[in-house]
Protein backbone atom coordinates (compact mmCIF):
# COMPACT_ATOMS: atom_id res chain seq x y z
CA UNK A 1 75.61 44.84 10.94
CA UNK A 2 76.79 43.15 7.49
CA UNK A 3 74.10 40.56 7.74
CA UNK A 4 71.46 42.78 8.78
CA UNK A 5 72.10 44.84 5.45
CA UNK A 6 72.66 41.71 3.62
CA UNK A 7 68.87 40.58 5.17
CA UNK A 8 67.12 43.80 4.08
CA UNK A 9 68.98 43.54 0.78
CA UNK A 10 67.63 40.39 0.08
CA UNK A 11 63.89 42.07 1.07
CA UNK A 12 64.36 45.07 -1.15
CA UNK A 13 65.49 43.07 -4.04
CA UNK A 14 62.37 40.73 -3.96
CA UNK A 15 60.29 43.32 -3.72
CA UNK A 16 61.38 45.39 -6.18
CA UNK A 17 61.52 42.63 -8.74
CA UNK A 18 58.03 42.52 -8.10
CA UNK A 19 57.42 45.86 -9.38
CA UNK A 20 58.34 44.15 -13.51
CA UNK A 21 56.46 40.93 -12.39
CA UNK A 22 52.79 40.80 -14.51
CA UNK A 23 49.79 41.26 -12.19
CA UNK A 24 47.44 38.54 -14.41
CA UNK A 25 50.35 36.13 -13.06
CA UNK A 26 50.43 37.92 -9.44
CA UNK A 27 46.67 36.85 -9.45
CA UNK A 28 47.46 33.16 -11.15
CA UNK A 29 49.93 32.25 -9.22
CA UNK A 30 49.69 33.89 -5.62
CA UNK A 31 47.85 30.93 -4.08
CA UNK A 32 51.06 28.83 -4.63
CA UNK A 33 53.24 31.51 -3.22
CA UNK A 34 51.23 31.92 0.12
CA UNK A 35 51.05 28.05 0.06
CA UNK A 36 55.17 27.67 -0.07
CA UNK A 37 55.71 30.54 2.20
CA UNK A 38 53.67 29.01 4.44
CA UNK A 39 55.81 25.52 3.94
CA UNK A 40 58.83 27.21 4.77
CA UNK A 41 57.13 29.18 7.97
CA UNK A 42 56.80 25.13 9.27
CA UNK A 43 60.34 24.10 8.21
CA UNK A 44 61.53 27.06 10.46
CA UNK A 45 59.35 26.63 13.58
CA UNK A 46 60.91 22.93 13.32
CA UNK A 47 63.71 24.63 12.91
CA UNK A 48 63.78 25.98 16.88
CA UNK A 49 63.07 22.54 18.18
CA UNK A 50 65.56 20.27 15.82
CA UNK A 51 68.24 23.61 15.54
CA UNK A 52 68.72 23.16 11.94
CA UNK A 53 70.55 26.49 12.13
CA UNK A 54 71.55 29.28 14.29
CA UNK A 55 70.78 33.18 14.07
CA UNK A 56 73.17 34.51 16.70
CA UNK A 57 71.35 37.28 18.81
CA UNK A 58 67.79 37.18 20.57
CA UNK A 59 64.28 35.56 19.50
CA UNK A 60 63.92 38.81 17.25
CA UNK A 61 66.43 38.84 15.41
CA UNK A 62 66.13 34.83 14.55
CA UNK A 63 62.40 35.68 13.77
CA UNK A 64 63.28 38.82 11.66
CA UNK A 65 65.91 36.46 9.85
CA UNK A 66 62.98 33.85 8.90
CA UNK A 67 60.15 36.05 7.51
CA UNK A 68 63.15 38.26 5.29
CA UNK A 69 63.79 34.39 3.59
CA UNK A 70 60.60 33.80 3.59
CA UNK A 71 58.58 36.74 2.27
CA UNK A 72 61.30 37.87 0.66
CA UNK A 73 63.53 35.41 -2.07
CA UNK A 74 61.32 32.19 -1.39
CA UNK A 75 57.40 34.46 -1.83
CA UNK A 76 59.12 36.33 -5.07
CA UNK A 77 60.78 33.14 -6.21
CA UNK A 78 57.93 31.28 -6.71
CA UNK A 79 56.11 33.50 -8.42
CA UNK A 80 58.74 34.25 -10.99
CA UNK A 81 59.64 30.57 -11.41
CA UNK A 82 56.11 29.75 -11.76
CA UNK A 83 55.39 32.63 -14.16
CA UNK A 84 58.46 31.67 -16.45
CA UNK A 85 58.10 27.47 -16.53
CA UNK A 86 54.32 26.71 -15.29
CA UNK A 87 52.69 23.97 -17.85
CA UNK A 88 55.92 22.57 -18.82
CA UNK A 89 57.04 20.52 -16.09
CA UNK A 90 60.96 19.35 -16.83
CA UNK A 91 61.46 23.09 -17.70
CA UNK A 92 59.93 23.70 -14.10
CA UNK A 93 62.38 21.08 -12.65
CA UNK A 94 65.00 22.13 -14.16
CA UNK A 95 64.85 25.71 -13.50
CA UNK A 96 63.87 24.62 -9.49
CA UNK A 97 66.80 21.85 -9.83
CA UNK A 98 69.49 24.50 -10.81
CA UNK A 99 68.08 27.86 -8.24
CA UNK A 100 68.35 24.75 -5.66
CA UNK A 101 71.60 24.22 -6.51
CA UNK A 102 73.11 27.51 -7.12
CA UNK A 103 71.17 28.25 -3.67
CA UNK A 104 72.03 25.61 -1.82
CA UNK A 105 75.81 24.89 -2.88
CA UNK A 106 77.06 28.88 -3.74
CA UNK A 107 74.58 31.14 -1.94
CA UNK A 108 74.07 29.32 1.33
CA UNK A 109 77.80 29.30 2.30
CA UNK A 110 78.20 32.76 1.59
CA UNK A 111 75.51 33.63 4.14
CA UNK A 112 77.26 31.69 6.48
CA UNK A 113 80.51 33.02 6.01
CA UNK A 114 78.73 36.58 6.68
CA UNK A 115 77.12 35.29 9.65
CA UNK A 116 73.27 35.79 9.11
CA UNK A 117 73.12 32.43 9.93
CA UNK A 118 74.96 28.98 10.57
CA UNK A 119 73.91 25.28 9.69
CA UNK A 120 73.69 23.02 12.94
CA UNK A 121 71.90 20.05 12.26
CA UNK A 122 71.75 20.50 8.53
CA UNK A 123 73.76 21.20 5.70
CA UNK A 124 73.71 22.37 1.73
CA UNK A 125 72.37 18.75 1.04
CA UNK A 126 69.62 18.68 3.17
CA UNK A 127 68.75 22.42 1.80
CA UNK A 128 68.86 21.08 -1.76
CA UNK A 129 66.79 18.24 -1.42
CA UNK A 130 64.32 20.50 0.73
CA UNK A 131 63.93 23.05 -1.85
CA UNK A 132 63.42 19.82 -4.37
CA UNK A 133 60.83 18.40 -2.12
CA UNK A 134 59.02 22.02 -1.75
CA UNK A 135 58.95 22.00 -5.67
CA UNK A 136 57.56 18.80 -6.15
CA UNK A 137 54.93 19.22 -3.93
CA UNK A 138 54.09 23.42 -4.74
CA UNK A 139 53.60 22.02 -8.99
CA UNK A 140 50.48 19.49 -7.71
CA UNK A 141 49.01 22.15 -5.66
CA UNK A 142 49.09 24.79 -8.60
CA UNK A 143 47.68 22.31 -10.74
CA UNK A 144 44.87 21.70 -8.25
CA UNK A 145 44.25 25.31 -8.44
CA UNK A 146 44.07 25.78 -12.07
CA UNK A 147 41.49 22.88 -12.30
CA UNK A 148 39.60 24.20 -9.93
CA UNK A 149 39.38 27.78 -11.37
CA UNK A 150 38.60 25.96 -14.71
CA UNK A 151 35.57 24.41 -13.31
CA UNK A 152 34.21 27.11 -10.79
């Protein structure tokens, strides 16, 4: 029950930072958010073949775990990182480089502990350099967009 309210916690909370978030940068930087969400929709369907980590309970409730992380922190998180650091790029990797940690090292063993999910085949180091790996390659593909906005 804990990590079902601590799942729909997480939801509410995205959203309703959402509700301060600028709608000229909803429009700017959407795109990239749809584009990592959908990054992190692959790392979990690998995650059922190469059990990275374990929802206990059925299909559903594994499934229902995924899109809350997904559409939820990871869809709001972008958009605030890239509303607060786009155009200057070591601000953007440092911001990314400490949520990572802070994520990866403090967060992600707390949701463990409170069972909404448990690391099999990975652990806080492989999150942390995933989440690095996701920025590096999200900053390209909003620069590709602004370009191409530029020019259209």
């Amino acid at each position: 029950m804990l990590s079902w309210m601590i799942r729909i916690g997480l939801l509410v909370i995205s959203f309703v930072s959402l509700l301060f978030y600028p709608a000229k940068a909803l429009h700017k930087y959407f795109p990239v958010s749809l584009f990592t969400s959908g990054l992190v929709l692959i790392m979990c369907s690998l995650s059922f073949r190469y059990k990275f980590w374990m929802v206990s309970g059925s299909i559903f409730k594994r499934l229902a775990n995924d899109l809350t992380f997904v559409f939820g922190p990871f869809f709001a998180g972008t958009l605030w990182t890239f509303h607060l650091t786009f155009g200057k790029f070591w601000r953007y990797v440092t911001v990314n480089a400490a949520l990572s940690i802070g994520v990866s090292f403090l967060v992600n063993p707390l949701l463990q502990r409170y069972n909404v999910y448990k690391f099999v085949n990975f652990n806080s180091a492989y999150l942390f350099l995933t989440y690095m790996g996701y920025a590096l390659v999200i900053y390209p593909y909003q620069l590709l967009i602004k370009d191409r906005k530029k020019k259209a």
